[in-house]
C-alpha atoms as a PDB file:
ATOM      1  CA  UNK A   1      87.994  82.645  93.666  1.00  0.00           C
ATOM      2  CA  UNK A   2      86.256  85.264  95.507  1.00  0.00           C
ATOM      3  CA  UNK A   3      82.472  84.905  96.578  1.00  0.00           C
ATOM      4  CA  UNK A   4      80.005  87.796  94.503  1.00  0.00           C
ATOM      5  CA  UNK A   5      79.269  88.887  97.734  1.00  0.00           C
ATOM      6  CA  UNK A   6      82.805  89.794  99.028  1.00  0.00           C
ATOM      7  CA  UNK A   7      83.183  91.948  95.638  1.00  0.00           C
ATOM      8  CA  UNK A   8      80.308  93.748  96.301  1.00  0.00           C
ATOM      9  CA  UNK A   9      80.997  94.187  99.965  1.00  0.00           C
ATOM     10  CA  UNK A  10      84.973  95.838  99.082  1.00  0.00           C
ATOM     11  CA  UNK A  11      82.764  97.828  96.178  1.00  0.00           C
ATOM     12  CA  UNK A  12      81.557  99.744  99.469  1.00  0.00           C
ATOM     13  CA  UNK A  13      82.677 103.169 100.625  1.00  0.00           C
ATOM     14  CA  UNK A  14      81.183 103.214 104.179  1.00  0.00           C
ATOM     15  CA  UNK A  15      83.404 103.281 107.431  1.00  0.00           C
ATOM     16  CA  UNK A  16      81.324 100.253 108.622  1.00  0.00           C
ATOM     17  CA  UNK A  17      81.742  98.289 105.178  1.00  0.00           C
ATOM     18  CA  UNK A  18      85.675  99.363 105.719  1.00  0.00           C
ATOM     19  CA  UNK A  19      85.724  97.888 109.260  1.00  0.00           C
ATOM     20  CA  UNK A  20      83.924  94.907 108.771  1.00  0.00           C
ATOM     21  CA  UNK A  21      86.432  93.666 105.593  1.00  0.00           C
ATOM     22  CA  UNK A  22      89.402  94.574 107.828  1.00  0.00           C
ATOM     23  CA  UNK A  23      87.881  92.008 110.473  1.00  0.00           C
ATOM     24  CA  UNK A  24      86.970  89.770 107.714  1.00  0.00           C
ATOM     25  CA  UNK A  25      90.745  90.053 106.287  1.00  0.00           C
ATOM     26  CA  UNK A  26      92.033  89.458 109.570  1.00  0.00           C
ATOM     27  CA  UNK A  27      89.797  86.466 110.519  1.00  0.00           C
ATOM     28  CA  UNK A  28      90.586  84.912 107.850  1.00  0.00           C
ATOM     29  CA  UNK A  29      94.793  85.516 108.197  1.00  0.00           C
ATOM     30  CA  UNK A  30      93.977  84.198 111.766  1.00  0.00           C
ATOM     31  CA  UNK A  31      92.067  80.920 110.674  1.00  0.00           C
ATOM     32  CA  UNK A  32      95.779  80.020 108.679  1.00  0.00           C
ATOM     33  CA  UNK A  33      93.510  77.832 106.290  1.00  0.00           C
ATOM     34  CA  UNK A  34      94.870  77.739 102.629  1.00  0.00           C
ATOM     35  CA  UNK A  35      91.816  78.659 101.453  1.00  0.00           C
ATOM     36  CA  UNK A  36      91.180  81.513 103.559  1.00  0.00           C
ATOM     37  CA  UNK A  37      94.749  82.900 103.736  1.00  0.00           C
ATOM     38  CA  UNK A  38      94.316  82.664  99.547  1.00  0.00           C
ATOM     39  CA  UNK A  39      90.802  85.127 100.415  1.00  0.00           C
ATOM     40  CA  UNK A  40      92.509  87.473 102.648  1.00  0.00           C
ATOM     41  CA  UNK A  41      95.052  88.220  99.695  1.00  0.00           C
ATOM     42  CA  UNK A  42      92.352  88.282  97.250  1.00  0.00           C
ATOM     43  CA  UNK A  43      90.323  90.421  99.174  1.00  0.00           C
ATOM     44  CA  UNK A  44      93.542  92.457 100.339  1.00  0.00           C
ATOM     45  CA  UNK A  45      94.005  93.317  96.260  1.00  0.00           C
ATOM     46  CA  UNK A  46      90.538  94.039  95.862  1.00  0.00           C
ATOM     47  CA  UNK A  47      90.765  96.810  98.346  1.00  0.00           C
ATOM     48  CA  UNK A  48      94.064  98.217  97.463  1.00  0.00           C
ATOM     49  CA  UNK A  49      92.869  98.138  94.119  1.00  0.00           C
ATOM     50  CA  UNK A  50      95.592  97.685  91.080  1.00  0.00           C
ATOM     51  CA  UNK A  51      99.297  98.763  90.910  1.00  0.00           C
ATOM     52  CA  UNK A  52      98.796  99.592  94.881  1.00  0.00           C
END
């Protein structure tokens, strides 16, 4: 389950808030941890946003 503070952070419309949670999502794809890898897709979908 995602962290309050990553929902906020995907919540945000800036180009910097956009950059930083593609490094985040990538980081976290790169780490290859379960846990993260389970974050990156969580915070992929919150992103995307439904049916996308």
């Amino acid at each position: 389950m995602l962290n309050e503070d990553y929902k906020v952070m995907v919540q945000c419309s800036s180009d910097e808030g956009a950059r930083f949670l593609h490094d985040l999502i990538l980081n976290k794809r790169a780490s290859g941890r379960t846990r993260d890898l389970a974050d990156a897709e969580a915070l992929e979908d919150l992103r995307d946003g439904p049916g996308r």
